[in-house]
C-alpha atoms as a PDB file:
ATOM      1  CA  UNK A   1      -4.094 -19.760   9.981  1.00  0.00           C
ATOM      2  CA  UNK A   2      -3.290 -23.614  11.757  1.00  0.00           C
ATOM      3  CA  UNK A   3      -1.524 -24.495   8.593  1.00  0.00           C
ATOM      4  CA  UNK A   4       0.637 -21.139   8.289  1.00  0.00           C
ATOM      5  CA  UNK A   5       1.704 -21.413  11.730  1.00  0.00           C
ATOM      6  CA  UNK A   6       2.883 -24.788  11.264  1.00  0.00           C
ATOM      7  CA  UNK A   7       5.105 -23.922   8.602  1.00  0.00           C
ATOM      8  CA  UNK A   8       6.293 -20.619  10.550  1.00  0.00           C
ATOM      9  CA  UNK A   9       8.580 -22.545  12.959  1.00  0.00           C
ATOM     10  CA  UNK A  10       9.654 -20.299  15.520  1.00  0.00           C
ATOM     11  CA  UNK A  11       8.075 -17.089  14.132  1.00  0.00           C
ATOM     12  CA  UNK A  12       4.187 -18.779  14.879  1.00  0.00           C
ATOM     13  CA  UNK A  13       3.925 -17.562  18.536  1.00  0.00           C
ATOM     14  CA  UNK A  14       5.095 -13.996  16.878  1.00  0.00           C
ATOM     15  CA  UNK A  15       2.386 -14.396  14.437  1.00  0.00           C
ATOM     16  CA  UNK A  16      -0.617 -15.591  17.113  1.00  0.00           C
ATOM     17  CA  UNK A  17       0.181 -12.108  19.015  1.00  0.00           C
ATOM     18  CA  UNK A  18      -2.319 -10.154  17.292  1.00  0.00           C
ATOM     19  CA  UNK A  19      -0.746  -6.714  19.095  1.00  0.00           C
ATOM     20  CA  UNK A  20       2.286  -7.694  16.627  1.00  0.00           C
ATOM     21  CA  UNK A  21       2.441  -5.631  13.295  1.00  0.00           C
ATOM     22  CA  UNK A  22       5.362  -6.616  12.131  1.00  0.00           C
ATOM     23  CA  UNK A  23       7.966  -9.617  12.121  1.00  0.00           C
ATOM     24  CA  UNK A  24      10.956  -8.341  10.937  1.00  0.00           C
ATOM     25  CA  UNK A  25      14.731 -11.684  10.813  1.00  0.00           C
ATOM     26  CA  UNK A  26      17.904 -10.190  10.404  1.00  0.00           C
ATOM     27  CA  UNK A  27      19.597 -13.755  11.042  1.00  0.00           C
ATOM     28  CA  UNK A  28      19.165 -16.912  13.152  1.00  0.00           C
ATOM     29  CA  UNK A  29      19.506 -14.889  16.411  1.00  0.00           C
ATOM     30  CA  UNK A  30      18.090 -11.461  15.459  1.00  0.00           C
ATOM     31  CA  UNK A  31      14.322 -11.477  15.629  1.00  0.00           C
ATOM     32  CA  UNK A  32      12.427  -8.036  15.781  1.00  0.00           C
ATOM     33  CA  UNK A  33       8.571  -7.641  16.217  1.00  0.00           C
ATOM     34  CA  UNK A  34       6.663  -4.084  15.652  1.00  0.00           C
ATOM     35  CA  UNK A  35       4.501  -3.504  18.966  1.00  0.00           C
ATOM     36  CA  UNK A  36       2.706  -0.159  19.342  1.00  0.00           C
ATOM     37  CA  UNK A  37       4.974   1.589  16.330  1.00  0.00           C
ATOM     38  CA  UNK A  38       8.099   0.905  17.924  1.00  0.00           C
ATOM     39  CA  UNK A  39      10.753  -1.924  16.750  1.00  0.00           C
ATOM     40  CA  UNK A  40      11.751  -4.109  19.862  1.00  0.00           C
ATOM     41  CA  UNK A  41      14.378  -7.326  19.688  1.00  0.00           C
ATOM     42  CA  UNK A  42      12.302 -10.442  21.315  1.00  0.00           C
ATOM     43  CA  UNK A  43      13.926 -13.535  22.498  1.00  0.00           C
ATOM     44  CA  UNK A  44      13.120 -15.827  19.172  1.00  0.00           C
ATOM     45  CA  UNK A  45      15.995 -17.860  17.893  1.00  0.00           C
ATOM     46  CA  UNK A  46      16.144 -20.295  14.853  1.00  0.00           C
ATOM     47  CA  UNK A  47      18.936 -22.904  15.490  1.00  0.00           C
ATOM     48  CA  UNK A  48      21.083 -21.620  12.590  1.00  0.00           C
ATOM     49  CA  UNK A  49      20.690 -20.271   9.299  1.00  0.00           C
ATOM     50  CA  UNK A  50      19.607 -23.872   7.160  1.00  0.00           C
ATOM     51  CA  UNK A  51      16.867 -23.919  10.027  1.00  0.00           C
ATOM     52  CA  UNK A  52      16.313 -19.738   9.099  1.00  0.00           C
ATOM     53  CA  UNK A  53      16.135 -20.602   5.215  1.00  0.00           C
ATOM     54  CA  UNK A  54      13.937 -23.731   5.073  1.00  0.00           C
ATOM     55  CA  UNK A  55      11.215 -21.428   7.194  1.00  0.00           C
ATOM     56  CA  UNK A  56      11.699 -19.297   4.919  1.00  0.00           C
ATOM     57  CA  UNK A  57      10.731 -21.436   1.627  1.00  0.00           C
ATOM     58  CA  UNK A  58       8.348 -23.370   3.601  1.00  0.00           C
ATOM     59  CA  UNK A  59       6.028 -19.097   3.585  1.00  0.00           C
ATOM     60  CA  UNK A  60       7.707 -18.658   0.156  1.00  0.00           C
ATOM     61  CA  UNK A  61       5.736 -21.793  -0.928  1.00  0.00           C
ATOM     62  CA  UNK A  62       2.720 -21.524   1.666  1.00  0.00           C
ATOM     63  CA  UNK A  63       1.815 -18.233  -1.046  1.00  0.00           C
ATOM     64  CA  UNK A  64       2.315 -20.648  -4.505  1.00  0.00           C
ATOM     65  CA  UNK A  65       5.557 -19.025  -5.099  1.00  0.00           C
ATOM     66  CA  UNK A  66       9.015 -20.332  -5.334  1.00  0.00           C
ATOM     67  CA  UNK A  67      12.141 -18.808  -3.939  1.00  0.00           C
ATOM     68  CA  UNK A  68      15.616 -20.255  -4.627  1.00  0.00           C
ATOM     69  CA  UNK A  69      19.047 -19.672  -5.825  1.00  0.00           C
ATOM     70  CA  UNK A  70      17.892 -18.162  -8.956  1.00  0.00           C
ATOM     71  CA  UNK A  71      15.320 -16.549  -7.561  1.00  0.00           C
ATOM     72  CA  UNK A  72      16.759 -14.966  -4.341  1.00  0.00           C
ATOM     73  CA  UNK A  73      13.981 -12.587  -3.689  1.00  0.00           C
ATOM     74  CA  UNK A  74      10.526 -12.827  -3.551  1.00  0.00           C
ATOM     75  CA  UNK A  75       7.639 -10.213  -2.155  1.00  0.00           C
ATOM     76  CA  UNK A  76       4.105 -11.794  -1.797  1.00  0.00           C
ATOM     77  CA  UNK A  77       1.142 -12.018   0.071  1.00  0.00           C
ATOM     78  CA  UNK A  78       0.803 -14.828   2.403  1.00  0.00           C
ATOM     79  CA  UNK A  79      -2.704 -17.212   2.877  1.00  0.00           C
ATOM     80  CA  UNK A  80      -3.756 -14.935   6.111  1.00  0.00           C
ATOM     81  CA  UNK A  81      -3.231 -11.511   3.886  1.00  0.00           C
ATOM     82  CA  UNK A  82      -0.203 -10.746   5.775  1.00  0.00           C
ATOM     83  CA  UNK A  83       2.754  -9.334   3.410  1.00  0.00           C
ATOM     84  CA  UNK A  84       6.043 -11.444   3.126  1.00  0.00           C
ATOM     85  CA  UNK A  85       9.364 -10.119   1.475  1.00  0.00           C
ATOM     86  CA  UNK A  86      12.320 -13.128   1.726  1.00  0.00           C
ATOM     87  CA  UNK A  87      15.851 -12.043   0.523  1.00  0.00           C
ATOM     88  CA  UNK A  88      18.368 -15.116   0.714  1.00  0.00           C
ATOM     89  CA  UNK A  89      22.224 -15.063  -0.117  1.00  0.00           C
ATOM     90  CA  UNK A  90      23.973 -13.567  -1.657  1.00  0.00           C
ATOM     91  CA  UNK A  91      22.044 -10.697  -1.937  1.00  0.00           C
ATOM     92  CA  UNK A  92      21.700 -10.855   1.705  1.00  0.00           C
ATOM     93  CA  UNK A  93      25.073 -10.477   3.043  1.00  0.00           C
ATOM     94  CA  UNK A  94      24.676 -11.812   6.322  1.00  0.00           C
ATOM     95  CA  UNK A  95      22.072 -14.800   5.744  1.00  0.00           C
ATOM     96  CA  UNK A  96      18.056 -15.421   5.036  1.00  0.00           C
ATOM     97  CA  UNK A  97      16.081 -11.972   5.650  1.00  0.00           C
ATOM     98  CA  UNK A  98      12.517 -12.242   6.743  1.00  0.00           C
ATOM     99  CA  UNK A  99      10.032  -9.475   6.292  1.00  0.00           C
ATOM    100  CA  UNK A 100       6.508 -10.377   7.482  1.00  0.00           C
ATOM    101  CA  UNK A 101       3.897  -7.441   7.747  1.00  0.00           C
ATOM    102  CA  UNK A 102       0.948  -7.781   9.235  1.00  0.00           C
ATOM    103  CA  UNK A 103      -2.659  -6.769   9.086  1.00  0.00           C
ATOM    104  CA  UNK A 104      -5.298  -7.093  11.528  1.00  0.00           C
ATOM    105  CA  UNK A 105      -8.267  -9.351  11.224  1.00  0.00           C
ATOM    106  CA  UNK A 106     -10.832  -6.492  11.867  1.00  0.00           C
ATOM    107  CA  UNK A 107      -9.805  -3.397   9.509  1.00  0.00           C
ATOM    108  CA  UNK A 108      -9.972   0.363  11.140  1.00  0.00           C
ATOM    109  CA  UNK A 109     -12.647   2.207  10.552  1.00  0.00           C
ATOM    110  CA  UNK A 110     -12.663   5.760   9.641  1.00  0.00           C
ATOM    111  CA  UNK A 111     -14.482   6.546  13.339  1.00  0.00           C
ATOM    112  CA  UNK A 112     -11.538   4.352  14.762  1.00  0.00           C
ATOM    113  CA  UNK A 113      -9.142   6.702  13.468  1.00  0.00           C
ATOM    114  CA  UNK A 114     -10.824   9.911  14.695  1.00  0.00           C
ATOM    115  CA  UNK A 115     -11.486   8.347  18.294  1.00  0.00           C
ATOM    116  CA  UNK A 116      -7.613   7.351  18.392  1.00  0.00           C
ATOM    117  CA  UNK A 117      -6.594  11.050  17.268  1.00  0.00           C
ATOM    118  CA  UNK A 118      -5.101  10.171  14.312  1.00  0.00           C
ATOM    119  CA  UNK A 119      -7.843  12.149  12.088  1.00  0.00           C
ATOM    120  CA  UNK A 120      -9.001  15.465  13.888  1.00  0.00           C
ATOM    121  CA  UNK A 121     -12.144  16.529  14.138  1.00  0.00           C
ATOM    122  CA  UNK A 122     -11.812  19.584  10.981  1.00  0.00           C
ATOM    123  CA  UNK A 123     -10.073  16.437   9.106  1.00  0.00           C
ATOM    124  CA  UNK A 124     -12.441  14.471   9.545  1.00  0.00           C
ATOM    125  CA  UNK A 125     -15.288  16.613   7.956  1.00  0.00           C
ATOM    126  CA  UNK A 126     -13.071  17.685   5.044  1.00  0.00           C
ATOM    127  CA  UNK A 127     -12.200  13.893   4.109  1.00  0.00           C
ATOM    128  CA  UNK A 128     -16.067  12.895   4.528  1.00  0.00           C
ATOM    129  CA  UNK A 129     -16.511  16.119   2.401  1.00  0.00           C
ATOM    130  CA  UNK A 130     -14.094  14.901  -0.600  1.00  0.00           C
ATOM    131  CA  UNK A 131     -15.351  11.211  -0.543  1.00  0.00           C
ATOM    132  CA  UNK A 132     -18.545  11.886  -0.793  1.00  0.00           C
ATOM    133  CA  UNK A 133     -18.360  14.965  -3.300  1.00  0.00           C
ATOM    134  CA  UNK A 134     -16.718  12.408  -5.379  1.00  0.00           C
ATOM    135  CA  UNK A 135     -13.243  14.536  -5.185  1.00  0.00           C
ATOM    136  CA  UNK A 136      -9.857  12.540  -6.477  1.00  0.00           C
ATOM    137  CA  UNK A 137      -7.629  12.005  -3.846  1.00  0.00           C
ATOM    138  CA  UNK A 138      -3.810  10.965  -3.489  1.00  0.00           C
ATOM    139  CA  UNK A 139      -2.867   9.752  -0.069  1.00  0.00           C
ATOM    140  CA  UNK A 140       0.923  10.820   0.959  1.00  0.00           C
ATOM    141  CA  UNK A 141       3.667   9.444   3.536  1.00  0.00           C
ATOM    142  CA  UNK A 142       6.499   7.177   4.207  1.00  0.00           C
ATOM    143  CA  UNK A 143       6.652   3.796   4.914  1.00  0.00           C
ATOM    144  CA  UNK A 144       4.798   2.450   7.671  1.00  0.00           C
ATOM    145  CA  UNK A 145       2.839   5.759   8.132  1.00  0.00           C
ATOM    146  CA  UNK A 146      -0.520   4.012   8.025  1.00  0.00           C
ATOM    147  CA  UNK A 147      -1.423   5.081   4.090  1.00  0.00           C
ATOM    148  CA  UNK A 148      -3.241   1.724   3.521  1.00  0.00           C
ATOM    149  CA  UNK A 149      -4.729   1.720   6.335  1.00  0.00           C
ATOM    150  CA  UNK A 150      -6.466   5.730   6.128  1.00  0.00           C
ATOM    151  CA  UNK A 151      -7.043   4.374   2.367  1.00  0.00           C
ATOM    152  CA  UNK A 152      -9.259   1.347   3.719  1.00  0.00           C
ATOM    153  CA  UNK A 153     -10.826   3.763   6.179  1.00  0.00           C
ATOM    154  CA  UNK A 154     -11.900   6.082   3.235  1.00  0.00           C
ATOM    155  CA  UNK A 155     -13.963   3.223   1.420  1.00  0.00           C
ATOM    156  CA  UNK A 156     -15.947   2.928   4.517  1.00  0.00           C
ATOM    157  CA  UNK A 157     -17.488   6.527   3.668  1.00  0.00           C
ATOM    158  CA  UNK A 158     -18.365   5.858  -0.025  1.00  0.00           C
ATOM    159  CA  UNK A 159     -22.194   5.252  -0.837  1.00  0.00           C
ATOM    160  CA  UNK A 160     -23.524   1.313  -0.784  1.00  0.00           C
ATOM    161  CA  UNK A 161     -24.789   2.291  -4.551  1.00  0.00           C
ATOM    162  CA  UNK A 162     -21.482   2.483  -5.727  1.00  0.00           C
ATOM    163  CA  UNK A 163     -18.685   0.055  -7.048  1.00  0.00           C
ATOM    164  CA  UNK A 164     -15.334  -0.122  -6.404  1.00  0.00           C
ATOM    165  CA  UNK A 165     -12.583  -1.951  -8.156  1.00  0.00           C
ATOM    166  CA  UNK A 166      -9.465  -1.830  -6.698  1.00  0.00           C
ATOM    167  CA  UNK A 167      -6.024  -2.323  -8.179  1.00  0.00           C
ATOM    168  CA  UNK A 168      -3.124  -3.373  -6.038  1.00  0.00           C
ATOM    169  CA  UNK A 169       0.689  -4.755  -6.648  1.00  0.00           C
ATOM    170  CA  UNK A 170       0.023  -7.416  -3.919  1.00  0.00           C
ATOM    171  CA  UNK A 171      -3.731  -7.162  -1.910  1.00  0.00           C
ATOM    172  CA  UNK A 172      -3.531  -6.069   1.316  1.00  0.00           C
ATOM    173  CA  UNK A 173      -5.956  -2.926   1.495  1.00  0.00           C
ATOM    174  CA  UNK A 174      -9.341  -4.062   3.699  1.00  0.00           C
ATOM    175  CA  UNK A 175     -11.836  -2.382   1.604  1.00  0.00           C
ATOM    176  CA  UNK A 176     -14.947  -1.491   4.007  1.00  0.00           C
ATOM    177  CA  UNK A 177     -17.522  -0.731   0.638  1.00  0.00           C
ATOM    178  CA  UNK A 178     -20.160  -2.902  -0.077  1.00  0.00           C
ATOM    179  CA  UNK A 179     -19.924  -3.544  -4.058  1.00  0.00           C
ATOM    180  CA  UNK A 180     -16.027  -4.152  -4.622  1.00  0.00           C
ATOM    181  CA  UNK A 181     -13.927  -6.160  -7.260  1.00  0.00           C
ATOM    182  CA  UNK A 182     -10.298  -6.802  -6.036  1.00  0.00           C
ATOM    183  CA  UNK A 183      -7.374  -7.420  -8.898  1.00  0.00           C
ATOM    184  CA  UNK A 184      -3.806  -7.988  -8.070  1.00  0.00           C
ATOM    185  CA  UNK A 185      -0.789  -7.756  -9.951  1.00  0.00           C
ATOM    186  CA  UNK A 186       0.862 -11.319 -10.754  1.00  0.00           C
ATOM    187  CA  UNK A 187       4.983 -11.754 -11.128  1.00  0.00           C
ATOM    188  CA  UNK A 188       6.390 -12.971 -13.852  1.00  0.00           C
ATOM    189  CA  UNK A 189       7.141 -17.138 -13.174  1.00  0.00           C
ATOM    190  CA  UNK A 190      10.469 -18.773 -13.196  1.00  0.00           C
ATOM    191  CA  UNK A 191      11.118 -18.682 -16.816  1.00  0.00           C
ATOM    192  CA  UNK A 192       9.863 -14.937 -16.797  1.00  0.00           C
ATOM    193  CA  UNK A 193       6.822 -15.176 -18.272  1.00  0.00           C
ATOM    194  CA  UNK A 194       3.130 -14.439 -17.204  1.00  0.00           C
ATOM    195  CA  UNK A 195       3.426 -11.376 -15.527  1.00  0.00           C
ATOM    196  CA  UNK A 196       0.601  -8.956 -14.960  1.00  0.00           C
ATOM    197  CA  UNK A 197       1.621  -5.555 -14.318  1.00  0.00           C
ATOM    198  CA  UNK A 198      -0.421  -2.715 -12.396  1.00  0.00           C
ATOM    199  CA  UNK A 199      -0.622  -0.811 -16.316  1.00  0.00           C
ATOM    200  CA  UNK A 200      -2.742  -3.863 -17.430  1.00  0.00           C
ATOM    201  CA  UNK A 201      -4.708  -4.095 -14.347  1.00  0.00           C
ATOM    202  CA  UNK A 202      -6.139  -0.800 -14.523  1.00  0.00           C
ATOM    203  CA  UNK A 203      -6.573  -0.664 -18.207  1.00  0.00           C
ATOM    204  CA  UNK A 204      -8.756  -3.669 -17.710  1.00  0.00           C
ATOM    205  CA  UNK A 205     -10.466  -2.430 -13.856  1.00  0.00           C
ATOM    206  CA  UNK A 206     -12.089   0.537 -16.446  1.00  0.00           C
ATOM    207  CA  UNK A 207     -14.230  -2.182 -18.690  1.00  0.00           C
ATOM    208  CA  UNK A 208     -15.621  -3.223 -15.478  1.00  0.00           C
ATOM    209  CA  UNK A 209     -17.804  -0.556 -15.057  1.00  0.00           C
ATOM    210  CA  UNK A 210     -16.332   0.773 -11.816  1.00  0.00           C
ATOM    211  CA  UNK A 211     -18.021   3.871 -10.274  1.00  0.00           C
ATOM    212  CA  UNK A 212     -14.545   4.256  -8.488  1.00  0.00           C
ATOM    213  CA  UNK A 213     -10.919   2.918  -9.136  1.00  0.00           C
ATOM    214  CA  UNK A 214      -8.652   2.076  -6.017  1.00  0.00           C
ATOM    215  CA  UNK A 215      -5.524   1.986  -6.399  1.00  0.00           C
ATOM    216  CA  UNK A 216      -2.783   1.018  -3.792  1.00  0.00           C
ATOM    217  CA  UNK A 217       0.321   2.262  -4.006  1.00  0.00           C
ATOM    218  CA  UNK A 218       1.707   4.179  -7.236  1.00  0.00           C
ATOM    219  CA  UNK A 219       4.810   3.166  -8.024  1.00  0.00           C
ATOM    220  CA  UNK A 220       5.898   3.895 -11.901  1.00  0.00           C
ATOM    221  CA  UNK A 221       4.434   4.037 -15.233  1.00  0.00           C
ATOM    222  CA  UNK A 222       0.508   3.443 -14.351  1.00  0.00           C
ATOM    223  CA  UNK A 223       0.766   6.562 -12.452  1.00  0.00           C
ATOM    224  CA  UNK A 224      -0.243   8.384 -16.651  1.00  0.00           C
ATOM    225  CA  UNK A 225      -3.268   5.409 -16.911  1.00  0.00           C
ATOM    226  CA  UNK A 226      -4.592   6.407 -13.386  1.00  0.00           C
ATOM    227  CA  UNK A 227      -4.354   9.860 -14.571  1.00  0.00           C
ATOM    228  CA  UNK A 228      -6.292   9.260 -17.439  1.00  0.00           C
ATOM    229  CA  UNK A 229      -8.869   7.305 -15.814  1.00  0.00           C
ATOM    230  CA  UNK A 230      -9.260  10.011 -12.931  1.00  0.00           C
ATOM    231  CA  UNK A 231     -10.160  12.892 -16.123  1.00  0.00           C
ATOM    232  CA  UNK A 232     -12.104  10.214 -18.108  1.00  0.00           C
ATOM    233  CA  UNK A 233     -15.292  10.465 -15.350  1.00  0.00           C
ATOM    234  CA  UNK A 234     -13.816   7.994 -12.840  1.00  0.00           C
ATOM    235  CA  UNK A 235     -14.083  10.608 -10.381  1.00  0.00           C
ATOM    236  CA  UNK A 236     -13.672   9.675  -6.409  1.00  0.00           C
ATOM    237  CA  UNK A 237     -10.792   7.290  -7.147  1.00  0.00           C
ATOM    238  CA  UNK A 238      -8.324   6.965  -4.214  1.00  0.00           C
ATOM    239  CA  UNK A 239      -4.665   5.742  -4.430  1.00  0.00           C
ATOM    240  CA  UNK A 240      -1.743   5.961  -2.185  1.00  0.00           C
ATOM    241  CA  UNK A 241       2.122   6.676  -3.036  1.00  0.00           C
ATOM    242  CA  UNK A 242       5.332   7.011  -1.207  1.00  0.00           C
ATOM    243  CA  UNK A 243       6.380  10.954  -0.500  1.00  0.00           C
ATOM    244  CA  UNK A 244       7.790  13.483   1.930  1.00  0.00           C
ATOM    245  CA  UNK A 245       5.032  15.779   1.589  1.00  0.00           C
ATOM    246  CA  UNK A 246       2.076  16.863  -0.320  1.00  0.00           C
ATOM    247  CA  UNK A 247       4.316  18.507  -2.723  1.00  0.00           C
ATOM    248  CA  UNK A 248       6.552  15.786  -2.756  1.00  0.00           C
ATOM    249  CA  UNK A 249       3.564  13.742  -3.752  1.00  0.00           C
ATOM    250  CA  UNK A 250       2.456  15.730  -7.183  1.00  0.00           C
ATOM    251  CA  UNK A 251       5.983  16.213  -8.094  1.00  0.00           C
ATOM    252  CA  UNK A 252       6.594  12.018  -7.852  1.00  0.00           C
ATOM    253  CA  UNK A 253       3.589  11.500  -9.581  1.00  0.00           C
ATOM    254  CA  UNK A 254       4.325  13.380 -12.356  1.00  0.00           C
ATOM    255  CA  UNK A 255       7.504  11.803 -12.627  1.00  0.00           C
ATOM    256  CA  UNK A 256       6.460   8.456 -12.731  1.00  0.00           C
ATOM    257  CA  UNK A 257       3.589   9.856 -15.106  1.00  0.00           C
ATOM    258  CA  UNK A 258       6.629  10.479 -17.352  1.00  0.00           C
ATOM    259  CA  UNK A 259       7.930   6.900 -16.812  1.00  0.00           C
ATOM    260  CA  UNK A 260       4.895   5.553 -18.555  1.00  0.00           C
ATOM    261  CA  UNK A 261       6.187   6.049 -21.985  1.00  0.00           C
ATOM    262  CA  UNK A 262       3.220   7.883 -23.494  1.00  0.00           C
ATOM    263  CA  UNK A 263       3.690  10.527 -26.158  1.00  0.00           C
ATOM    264  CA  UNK A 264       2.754  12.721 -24.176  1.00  0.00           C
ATOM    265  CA  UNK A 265       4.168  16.375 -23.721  1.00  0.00           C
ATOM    266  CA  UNK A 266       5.307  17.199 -20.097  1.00  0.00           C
ATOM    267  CA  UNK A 267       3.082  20.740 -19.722  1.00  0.00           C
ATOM    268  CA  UNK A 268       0.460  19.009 -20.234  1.00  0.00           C
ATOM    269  CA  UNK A 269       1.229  15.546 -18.057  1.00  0.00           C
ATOM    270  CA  UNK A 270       1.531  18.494 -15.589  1.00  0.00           C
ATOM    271  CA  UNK A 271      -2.096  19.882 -16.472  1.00  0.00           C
ATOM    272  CA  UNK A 272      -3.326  16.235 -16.112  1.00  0.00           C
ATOM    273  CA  UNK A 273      -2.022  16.127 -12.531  1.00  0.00           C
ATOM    274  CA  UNK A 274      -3.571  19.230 -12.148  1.00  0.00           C
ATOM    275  CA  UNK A 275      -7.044  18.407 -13.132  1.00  0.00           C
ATOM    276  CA  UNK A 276      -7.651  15.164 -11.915  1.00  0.00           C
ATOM    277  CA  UNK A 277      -5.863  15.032  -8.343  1.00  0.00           C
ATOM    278  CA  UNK A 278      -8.219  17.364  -6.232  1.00  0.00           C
ATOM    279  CA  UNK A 279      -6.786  16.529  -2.846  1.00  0.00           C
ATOM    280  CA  UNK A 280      -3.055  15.079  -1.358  1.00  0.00           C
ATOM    281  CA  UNK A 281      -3.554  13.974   2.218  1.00  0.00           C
ATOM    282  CA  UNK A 282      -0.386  13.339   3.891  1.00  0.00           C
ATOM    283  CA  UNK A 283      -0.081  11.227   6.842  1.00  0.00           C
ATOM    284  CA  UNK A 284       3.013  10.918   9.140  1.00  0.00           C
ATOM    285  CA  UNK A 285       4.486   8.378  11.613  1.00  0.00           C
ATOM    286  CA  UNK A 286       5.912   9.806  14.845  1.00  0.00           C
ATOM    287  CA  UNK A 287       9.050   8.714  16.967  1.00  0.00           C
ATOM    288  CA  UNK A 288       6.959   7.681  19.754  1.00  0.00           C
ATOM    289  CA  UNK A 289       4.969   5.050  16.251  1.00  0.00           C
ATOM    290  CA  UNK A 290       1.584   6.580  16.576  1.00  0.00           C
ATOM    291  CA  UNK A 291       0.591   7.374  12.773  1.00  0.00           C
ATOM    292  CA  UNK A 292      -1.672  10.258  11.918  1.00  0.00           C
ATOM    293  CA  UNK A 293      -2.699  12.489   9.559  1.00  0.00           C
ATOM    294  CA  UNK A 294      -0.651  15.928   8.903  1.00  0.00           C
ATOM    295  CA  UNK A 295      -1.946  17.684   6.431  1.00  0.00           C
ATOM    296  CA  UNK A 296      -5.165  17.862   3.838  1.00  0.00           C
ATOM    297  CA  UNK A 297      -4.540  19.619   0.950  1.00  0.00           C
ATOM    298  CA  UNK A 298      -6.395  20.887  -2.037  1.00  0.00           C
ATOM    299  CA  UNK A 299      -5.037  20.710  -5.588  1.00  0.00           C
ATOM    300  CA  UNK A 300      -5.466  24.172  -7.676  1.00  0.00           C
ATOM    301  CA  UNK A 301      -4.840  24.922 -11.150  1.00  0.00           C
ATOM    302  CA  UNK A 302      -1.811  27.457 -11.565  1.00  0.00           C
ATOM    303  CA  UNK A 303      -0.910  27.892 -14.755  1.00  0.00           C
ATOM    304  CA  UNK A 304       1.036  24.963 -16.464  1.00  0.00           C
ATOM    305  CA  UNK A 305       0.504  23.081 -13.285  1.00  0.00           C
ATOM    306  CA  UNK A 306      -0.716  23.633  -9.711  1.00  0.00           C
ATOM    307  CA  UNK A 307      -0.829  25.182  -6.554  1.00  0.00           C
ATOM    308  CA  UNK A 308      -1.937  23.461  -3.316  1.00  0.00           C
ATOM    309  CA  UNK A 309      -4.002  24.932  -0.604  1.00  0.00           C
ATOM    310  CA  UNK A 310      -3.988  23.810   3.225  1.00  0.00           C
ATOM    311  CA  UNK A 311      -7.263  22.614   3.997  1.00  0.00           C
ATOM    312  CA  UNK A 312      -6.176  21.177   7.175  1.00  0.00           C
ATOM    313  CA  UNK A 313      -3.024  21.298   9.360  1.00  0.00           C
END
């Protein structure tokens, strides 16, 4: 953490505030920090932007990566496990953009979120009812509505017996299991080459004998091998994906279940979705920032498809 700091410049007494969630640099002289769920502008200034863009290579670099002129953007995972996304001109109109999110040093626990009110009490018995019946589950919600963080609570509830492997695009989930394997995704290096996408990673996390696959965030074409694995007796796997609603959630997943490129007929991509998702829980962010959970739903067959039924509101 010494090290990090030292190359953070004037973001480092930002990132020793451990109430601080999120560091978010719109320019030299527009610093915002997440406290309690709400955005606020603090006082931080960089001298101009060359001091704004060598900060930012110097936590490109701290994570082995390289960002530059030909390689404007870059979204990675920083030594301390916090999340970093740098955009640098032109793409960013106005100057350097610096992203940093967060995550604290002692993960949630599933009885933190009940004491804090963002599980109720009737949620609380239905989730410990699904983990531990081995029930598939899709966690729901926008960004920033605590999705990793209810998905790192959930591991806490799974037997000690069991392994986990989890799958992520860059690690950030704080699994609270006993017997886990953790596999990221790698990008491609400068000349393009080497990259390891989610697809591959789960392909390979099912030779590794895992009693349950973990994956964080859907976001295209694995979506059809996660399906697969969840009806191939990888049952009690948990992944999260960005929707408006439980709905929202099946209906996204089926369309990046098409993206996959599978020769696969629709109805039955839909009768997939249908058979191995039992559950969508939906969580929600507030105005006032506190993040809870809205809705728990249950995934029924219907036909060429499904119908969901409130558990939980």
């Amino acid at each position: 953490m010494t090290s990090l700091l030292s190359l953070a410049g004037p973001l480092a007494p930002l990132l020793m505030n451990p109430q601080v969630g999120e560091v978010v640099v719109n320019g030299p002289f527009d610093v915002w920090v997440e406290l309690d769920g709400q955005l606020r502008r603090v006082d931080t200034r960089f001298r101009d932007s060359l001091e704004l863009r060598q900060t930012a290579v110097r936590l490109v670099a701290a994570c082995g990566r390289r960002i530059d002129d030909a390689t404007p953007m870059v979204d990675a995972r920083l030594p301390d496990g916090s999340r970093v996304n740098v955009v640098l001109p032109p793409l960013a109109v106005d100057g350097p953009l610096i992203t940093i999110r967060r995550f604290g040093t002692a993960p949630l626990r599933f009885s933190d979120l009940v004491e804090r009110g963002s599980i109720s009490a009737e949620q609380a018995i239905e989730l410990t009812l699904l983990v531990q019946s081995r029930r598939n589950m899709l966690i729901s919600g926008g960004t920033g509505t605590g999705k990793t963080t209810l998905l790192g609570a959930l591991t806490g509830l799974v037997p000690t017996n069991e392994r986990l492997v989890t799958v992520e695009d860059a690690a950030e989930l704080s699994v609270q299991a006993e017997h886990v394997a953790r596999l990221e995704a790698r990008p491609a290096n400068v000349e393009g080459k080497g990259a390891i996408e989610l697809r591959q990673l789960i392909r390979n996390a099912l030779r590794m004998r895992p009693d349950r696959l973990i994956v964080g965030e859907i976001r295209g074409g694995e979506a059809i091998d996660l399906l697969l694995a969840m009806n191939t007796g990888h049952d009690g796997s948990l992944a999260t994906i960005h929707a408006n609603g439980p709905e929202d959630a099946l209906r996204r997943l089926e369309t990046m279940a098409l993206m996959g490129g599978v020769d696969i007929p629709h109805t039955a991509i839909r009768e997939q979705i249908a058979s191995a998702v039992h559950a969508v829980v939906h969580v929600v962010r507030s105005p006032d920032g506190n993040r809870c959970v809205a809705s728990v739903d249950r995934v029924e067959r219907a036909g060429v498809g499904w119908h969901l039924q409130a558990v939980e509101r």
